[in-house]
Protein backbone atom coordinates (compact mmCIF):
# COMPACT_ATOMS: atom_id res chain seq x y z
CA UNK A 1 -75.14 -7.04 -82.39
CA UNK A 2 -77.25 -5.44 -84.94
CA UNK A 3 -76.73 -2.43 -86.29
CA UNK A 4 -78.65 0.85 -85.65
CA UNK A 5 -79.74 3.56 -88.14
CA UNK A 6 -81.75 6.90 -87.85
CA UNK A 7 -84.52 8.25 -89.76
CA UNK A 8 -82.34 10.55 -91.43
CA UNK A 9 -79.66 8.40 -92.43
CA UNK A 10 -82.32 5.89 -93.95
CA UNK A 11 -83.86 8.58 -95.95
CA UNK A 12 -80.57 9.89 -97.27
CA UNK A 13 -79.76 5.85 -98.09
CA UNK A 14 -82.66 5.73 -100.25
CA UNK A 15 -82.04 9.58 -101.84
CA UNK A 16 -78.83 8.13 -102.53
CA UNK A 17 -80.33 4.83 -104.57
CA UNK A 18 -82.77 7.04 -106.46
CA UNK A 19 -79.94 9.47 -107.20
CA UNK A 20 -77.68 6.59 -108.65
CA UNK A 21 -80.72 4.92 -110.30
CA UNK A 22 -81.42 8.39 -111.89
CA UNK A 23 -77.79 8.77 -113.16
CA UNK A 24 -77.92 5.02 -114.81
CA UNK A 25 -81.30 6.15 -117.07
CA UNK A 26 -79.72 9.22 -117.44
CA UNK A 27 -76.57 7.52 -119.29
CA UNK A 28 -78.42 5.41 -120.84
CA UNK A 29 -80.47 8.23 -122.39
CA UNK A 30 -77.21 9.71 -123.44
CA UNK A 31 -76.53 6.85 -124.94
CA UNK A 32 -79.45 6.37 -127.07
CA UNK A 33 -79.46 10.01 -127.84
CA UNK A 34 -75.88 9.98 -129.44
CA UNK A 35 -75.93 6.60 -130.72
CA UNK A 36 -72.57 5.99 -129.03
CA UNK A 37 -71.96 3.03 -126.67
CA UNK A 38 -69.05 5.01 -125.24
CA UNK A 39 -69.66 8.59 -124.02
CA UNK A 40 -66.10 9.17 -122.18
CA UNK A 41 -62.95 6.89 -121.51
CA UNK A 42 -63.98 5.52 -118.37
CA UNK A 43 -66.83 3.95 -120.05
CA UNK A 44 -64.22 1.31 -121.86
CA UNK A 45 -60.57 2.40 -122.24
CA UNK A 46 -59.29 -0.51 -124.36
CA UNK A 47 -62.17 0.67 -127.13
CA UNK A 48 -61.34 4.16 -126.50
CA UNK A 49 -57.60 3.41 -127.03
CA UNK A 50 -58.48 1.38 -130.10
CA UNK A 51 -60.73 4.28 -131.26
CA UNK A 52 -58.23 6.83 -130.88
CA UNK A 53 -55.88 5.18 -133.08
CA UNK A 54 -58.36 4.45 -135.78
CA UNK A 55 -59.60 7.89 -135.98
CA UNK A 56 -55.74 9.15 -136.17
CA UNK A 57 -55.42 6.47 -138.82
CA UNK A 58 -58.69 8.51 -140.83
CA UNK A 59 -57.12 11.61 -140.49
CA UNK A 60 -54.41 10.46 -142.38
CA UNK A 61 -55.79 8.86 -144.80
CA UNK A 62 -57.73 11.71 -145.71
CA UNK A 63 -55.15 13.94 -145.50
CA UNK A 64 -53.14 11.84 -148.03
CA UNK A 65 -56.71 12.03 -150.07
CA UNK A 66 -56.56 15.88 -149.78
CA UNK A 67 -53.17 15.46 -151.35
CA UNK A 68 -53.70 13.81 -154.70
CA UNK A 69 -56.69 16.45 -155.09
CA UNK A 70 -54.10 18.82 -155.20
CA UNK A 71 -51.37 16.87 -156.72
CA UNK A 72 -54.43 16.09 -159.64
CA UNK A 73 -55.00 19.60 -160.10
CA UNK A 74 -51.00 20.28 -160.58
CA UNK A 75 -50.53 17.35 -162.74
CA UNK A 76 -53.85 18.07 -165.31
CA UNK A 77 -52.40 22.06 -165.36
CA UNK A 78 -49.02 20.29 -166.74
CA UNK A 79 -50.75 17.86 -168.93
CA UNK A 80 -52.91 20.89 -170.74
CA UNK A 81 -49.59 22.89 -171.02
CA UNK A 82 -47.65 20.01 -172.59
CA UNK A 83 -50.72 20.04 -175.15
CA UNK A 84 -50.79 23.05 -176.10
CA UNK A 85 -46.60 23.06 -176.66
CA UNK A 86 -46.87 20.16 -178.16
CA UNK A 87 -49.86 22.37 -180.70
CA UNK A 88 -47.48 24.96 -181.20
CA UNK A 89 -44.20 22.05 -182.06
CA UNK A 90 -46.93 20.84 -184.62
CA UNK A 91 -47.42 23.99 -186.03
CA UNK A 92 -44.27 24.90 -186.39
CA UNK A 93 -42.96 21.63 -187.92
CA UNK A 94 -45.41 22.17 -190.73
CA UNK A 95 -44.09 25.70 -191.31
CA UNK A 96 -40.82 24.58 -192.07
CA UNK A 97 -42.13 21.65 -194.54
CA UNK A 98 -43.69 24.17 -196.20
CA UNK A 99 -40.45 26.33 -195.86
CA UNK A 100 -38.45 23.29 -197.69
CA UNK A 101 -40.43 23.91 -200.74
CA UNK A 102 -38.64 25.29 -203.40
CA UNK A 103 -41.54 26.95 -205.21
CA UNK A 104 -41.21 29.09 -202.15
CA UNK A 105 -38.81 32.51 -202.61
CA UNK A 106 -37.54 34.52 -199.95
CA UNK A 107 -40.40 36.70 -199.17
CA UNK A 108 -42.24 33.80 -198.61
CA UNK A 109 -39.76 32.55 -196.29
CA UNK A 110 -39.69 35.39 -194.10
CA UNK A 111 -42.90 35.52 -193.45
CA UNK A 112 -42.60 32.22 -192.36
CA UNK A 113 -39.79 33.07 -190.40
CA UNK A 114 -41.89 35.71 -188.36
CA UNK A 115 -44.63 32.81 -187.67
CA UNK A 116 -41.96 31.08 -186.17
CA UNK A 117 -40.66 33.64 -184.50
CA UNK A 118 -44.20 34.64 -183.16
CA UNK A 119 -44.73 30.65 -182.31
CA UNK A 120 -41.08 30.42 -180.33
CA UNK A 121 -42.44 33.44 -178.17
CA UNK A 122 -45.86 31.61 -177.73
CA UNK A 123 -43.77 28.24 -176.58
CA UNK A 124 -41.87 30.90 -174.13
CA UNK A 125 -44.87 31.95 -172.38
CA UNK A 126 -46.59 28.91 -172.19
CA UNK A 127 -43.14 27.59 -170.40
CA UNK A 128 -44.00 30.42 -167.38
CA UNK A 129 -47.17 29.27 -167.03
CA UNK A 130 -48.16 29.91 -163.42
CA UNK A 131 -50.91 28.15 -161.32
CA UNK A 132 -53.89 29.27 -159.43
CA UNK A 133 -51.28 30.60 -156.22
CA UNK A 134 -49.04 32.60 -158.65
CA UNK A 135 -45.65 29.65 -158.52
CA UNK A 136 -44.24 28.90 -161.79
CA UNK A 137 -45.32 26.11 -163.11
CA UNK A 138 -41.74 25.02 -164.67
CA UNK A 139 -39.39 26.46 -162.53
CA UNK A 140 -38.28 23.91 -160.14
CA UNK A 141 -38.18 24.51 -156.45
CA UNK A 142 -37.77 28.50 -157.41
CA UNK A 143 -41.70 28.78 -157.70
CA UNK A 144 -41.56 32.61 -157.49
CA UNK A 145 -38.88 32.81 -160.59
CA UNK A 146 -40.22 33.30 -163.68
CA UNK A 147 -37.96 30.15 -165.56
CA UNK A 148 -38.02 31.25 -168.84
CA UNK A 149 -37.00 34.72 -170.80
CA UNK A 150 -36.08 35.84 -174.34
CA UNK A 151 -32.38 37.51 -174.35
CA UNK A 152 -31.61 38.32 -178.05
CA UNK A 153 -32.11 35.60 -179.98
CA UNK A 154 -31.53 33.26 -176.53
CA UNK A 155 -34.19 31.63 -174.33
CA UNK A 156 -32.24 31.48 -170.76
CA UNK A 157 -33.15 29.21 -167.87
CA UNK A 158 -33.48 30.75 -164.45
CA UNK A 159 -35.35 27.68 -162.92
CA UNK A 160 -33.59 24.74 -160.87
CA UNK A 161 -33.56 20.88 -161.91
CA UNK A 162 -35.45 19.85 -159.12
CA UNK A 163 -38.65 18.03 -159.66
CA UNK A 164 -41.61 18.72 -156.53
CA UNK A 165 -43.10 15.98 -154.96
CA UNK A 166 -46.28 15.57 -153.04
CA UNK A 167 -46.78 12.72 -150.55
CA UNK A 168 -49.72 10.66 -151.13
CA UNK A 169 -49.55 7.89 -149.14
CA UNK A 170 -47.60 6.33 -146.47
CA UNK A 171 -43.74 5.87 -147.75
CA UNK A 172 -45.30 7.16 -151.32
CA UNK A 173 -44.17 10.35 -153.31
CA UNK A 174 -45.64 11.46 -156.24
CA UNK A 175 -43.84 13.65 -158.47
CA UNK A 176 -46.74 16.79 -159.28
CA UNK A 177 -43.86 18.99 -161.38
CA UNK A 178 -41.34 18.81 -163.90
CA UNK A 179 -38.70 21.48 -164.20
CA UNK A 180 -38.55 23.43 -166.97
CA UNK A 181 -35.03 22.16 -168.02
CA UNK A 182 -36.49 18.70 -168.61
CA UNK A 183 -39.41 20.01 -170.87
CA UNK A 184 -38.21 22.04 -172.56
CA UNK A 185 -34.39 22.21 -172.70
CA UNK A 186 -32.94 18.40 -172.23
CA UNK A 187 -34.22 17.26 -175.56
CA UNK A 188 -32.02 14.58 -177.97
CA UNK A 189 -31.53 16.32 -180.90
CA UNK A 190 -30.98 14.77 -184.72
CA UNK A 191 -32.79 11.18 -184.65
CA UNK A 192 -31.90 10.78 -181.15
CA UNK A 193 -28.72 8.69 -181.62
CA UNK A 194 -26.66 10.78 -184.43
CA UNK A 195 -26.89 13.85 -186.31
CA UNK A 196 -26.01 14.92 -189.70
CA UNK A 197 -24.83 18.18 -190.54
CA UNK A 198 -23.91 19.76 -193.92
CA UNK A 199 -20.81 21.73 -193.79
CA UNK A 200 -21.60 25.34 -194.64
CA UNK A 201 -18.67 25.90 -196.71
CA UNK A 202 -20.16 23.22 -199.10
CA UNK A 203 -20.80 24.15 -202.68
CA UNK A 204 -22.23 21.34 -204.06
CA UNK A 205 -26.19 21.00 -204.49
CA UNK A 206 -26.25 17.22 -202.78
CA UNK A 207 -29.00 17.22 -199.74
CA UNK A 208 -28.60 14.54 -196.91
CA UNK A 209 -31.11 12.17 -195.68
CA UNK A 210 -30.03 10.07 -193.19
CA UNK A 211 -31.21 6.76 -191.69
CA UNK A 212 -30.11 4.52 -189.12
CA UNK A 213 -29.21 0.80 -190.34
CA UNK A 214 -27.90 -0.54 -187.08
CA UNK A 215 -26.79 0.53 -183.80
CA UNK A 216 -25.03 3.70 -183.91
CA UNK A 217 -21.41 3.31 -183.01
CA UNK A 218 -20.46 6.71 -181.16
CA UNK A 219 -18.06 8.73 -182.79
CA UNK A 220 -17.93 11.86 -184.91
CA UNK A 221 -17.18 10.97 -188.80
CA UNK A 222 -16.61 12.95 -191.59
CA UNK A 223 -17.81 12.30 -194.91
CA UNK A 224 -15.70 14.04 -197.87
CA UNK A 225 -15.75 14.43 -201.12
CA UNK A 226 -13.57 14.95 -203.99
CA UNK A 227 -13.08 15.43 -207.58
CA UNK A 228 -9.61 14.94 -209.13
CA UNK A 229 -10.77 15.72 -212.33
CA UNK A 230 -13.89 15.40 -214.59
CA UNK A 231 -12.57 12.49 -215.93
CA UNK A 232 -12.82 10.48 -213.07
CA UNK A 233 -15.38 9.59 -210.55
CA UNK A 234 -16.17 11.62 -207.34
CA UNK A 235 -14.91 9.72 -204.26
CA UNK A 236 -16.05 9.82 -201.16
CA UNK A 237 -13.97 9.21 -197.59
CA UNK A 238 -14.78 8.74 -194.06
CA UNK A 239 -12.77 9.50 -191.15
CA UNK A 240 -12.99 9.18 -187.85
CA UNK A 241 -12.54 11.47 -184.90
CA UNK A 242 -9.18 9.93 -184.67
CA UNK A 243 -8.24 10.77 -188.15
CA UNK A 244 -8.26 7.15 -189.03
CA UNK A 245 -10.14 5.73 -192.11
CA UNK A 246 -13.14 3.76 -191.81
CA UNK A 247 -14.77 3.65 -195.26
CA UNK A 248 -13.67 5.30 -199.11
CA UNK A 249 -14.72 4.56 -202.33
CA UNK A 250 -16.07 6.20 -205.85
CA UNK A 251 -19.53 8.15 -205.21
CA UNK A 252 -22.12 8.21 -208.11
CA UNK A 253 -25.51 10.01 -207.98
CA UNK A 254 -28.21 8.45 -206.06
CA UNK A 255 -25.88 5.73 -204.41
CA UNK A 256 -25.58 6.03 -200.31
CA UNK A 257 -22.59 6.02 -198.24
CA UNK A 258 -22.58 4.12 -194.78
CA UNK A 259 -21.25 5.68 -191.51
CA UNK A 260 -21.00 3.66 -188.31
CA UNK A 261 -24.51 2.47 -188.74
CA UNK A 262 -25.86 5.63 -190.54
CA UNK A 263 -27.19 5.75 -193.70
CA UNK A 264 -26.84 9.31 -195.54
CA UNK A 265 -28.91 9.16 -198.82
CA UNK A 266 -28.12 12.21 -200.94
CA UNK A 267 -30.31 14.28 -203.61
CA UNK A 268 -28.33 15.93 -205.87
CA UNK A 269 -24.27 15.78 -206.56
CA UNK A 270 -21.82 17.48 -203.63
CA UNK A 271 -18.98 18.83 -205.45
CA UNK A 272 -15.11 18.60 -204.94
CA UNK A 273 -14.27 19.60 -200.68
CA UNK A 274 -17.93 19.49 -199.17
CA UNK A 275 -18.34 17.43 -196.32
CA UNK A 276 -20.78 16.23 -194.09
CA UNK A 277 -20.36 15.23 -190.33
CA UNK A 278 -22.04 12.52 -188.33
CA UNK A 279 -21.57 12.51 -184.81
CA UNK A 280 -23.53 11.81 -181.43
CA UNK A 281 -27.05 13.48 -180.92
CA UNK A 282 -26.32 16.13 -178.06
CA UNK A 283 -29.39 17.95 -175.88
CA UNK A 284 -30.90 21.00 -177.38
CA UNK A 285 -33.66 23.43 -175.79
CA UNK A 286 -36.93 23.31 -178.42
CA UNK A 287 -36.31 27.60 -178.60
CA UNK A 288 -33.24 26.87 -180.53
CA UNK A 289 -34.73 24.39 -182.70
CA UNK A 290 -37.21 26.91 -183.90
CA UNK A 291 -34.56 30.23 -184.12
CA UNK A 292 -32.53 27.71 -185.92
CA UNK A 293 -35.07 27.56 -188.32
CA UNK A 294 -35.36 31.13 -188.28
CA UNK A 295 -32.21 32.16 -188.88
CA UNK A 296 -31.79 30.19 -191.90
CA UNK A 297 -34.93 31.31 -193.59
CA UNK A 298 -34.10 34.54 -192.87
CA UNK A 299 -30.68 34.53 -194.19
CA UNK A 300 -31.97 32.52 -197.21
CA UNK A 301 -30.51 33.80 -200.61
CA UNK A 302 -31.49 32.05 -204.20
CA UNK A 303 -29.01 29.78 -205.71
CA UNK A 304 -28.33 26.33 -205.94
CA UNK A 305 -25.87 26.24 -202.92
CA UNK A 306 -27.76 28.41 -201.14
CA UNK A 307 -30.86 25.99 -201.59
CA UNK A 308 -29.01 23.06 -200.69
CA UNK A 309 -27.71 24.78 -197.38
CA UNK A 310 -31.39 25.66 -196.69
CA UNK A 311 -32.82 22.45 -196.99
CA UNK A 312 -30.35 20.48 -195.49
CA UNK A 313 -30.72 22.86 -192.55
CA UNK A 314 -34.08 22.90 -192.70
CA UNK A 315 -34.06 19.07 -193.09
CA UNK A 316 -32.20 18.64 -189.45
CA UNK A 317 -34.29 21.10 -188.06
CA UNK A 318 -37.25 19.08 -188.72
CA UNK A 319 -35.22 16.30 -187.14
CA UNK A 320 -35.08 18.22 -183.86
CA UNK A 321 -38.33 19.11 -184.24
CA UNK A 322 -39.63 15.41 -184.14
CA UNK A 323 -37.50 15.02 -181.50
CA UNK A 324 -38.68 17.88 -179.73
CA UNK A 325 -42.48 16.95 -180.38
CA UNK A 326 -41.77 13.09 -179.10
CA UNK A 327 -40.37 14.68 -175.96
CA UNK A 328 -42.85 16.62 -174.81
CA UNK A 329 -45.04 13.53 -175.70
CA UNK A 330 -43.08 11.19 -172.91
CA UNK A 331 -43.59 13.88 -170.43
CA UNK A 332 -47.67 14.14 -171.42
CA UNK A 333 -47.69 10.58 -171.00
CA UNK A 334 -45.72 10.43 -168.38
CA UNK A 335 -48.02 12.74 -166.38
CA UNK A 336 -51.06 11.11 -167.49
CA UNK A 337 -49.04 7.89 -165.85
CA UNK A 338 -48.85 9.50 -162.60
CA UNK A 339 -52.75 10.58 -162.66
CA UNK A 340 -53.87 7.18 -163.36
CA UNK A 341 -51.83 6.13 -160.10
CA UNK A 342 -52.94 9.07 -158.13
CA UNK A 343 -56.58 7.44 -159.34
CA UNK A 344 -55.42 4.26 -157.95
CA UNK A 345 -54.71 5.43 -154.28
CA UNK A 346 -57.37 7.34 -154.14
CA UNK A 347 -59.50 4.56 -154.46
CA UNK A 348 -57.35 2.51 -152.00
CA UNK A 349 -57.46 5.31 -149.58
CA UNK A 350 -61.26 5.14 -150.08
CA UNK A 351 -62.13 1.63 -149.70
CA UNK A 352 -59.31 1.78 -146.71
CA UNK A 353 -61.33 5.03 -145.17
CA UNK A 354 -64.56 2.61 -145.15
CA UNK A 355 -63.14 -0.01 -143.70
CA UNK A 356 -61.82 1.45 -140.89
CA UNK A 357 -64.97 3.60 -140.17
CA UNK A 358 -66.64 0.61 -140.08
CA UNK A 359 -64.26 -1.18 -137.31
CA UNK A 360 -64.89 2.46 -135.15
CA UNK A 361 -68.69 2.41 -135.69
CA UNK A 362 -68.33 -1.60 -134.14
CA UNK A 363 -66.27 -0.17 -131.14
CA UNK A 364 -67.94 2.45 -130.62
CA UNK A 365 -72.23 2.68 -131.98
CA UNK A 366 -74.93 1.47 -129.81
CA UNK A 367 -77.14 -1.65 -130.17
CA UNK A 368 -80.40 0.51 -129.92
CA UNK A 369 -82.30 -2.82 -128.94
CA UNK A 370 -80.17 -3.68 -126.30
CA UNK A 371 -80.20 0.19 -125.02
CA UNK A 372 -83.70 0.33 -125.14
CA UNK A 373 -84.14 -2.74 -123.02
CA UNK A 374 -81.63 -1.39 -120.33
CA UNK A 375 -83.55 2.24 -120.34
CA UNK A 376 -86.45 0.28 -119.59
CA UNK A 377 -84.97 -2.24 -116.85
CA UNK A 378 -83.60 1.49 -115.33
CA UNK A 379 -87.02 2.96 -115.60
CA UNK A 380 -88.60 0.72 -114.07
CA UNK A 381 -85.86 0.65 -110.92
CA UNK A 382 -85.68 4.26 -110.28
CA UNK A 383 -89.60 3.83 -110.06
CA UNK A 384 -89.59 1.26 -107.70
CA UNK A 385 -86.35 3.49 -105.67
CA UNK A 386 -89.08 6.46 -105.36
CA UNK A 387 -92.65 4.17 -104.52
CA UNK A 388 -89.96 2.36 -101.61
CA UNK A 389 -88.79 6.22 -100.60
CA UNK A 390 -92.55 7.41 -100.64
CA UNK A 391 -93.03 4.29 -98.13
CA UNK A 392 -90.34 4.71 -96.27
CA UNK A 393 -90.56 8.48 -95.35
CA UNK A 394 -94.18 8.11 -93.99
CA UNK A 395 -92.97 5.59 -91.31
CA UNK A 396 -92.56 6.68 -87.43
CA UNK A 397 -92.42 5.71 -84.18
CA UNK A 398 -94.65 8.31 -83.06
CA UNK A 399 -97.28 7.03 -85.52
CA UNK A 400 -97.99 3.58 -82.72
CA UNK A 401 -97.86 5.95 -79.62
């Protein structure tokens, strides 16, 4: 039994094919107008799904790359401040060699003592440096404290220990700050494994000049001298911190006297009851190195004691100093570490960012050839869709009556 159909229902068949033959150019044109093979889900959900991820997985990416831009900027501001400390340090250290010159007198000194002064306060500020948002540079997590400030003769610490870190990849932290207590406050002082220290009570007009023979054996020793009488030798004796003897002997000008892998070299003759200490290095802030130095020059009176006080003050000031200047070196280098690895991920980010654009643009970006041949093939069917509709229309029964 076939099946019947009326005029109307064949012409709204054929609307219907043009109308679906229209819509296939039409995406098609889309197509080759955006370039994309896949204009919404539908069109293939496993790419889309695939897509999705990948672009989520750019995102990232160049978020992390947005990151060590920042973390770059931080890390150069650091790196410029730890040069110009490191300027002042260098300055300073040649002020007091030219302090421990004893063509110098005390007028001289002074005015040495107010460039050092003038440098400490220089070293101060460049401590609160603050970045382009206003935050402390060296102050920890406590970005809106200013770290460092002059009390008296003090520099106190109002900053935290913590270090800031910046996340520039995935599962990696990168430190972008150091806090100010590291800088510029945890440094070794003395040679970094002992120190040598003149007692101030000391008449004599011997200077110290230590160097290290071996490894240090940790204790605090005291060197003494004495002088029965000028008929005999001066003798020297080391003690412990226990009390204990560890080394005695006669002491004659220019000879050197060994303490628990220390040497101490002296210029000049100590006299009967001074005494000299060698013990641990401790941690000193680099603002008390350079008071140190300017209380001494400052106090400074002529006189052979007096002279041999200064320099041998002035001597393990210079000490610190190096120590102080070799610190803030680590840290420069340290940073300039740390910007030569942010260099590194950025590059991997890069080459990553590339690669995964290119796996989108396969999912996703048209073969123009193939598009063109299917606008063509779609053409050419919506044509034929209207010249059968055109046909189709004009036929009636009332046309053979």
């Amino acid at each position: 039994m076939s099946m019947r159909l009326s005029s109307s229902q064949i012409y709204q068949q054929s609307v219907n094919i043009m109308l679906e033959q229209q819509a296939k150019l039409t995406e098609v044109d889309q197509q080759i107008a955006s370039g994309k093979r896949i204009l919404k889900p539908s069109d293939d959900p496993s790419a889309t799904v695939q897509i999705l991820n990948l672009n989520t997985e750019v995102l990232k990416l160049e978020q992390y790359s947005s990151n060590i831009d920042a973390a770059r900027t931080q890390l150069s501001q650091t790196e410029e401040v730890l040069r110009q400390s490191g300027n002042v340090l260098q300055r300073a250290r040649e002020l007091l060699l030219q302090a421990n010159n004893d063509t110098l007198d005390s007028n001289n000194r002074k005015a040495i003592a107010g460039e050092l002064s003038s440098l400490k306060s220089q070293l101060v500020a460049l401590a609160n440096t603050r970045d382009a948002t206003g935050e402390y540079v060296f102050a920890g997590f406590q970005v809106g404290t200013q770290p460092f400030s002059e009390e008296g003769k003090n520099v106190v610490y109002a900053g935290d220990r913590a270090q800031r870190m910046t996340q520039v990849g995935s599962g990696i932290q990168m430190a972008v700050r150091d806090n100010g207590h590291e800088v510029f406050r945890n440094v070794r002082t003395g040679n970094g494994q002992f120190v040598v220290r003149a007692d101030e009570t000391n008449t004599g007009g011997a200077v110290v000049n230590p160097t290290q023979i071996g490894p240090f054996v940790a204790d605090t020793y005291t060197v003494s001298f004495s002088l029965v009488s000028a008929d005999t030798p001066m003798t020297y004796q080391v003690t412990d911190s226990a009390g204990a003897v560890v080394a005695a002997g006669d002491y004659f000008e220019g000879e050197f006297v060994d303490v628990g892998g220390a040497r101490l070299h002296f210029d000049g003759m100590p006299t009967n009851g001074d005494t000299y200490t060698v013990e641990p290095s401790d941690v000193r802030d680099v603002f008390a190195t350079i008071q140190d130095a300017v209380d001494v020059l400052e106090g400074f009176a002529s006189g052979t004691t007096s002279t041999a006080l200064l320099h041998n003050r002035l001597n393990e000031g210079l000490d610190n100093l190096d120590q102080s200047l070799s610190h803030l070196l680590d840290h420069r280098a340290g940073v300039g570490a740390r910007m030569n690895s942010l260099d590194t991920q950025q590059d991997v980010h890069e080459t990553n960012v590339i690669q995964l654009k290119e796996s989108i643009s396969s999912l996703e970006d048209l073969d123009y050839a193939e598009a063109v041949t299917e606008l063509n093939l779609r053409l050419t069917a919506l044509q034929a869709a209207q010249q059968a509709y055109i046909k189709i229309q004009n036929i009636s029964l009332f046309q053979y009556l």
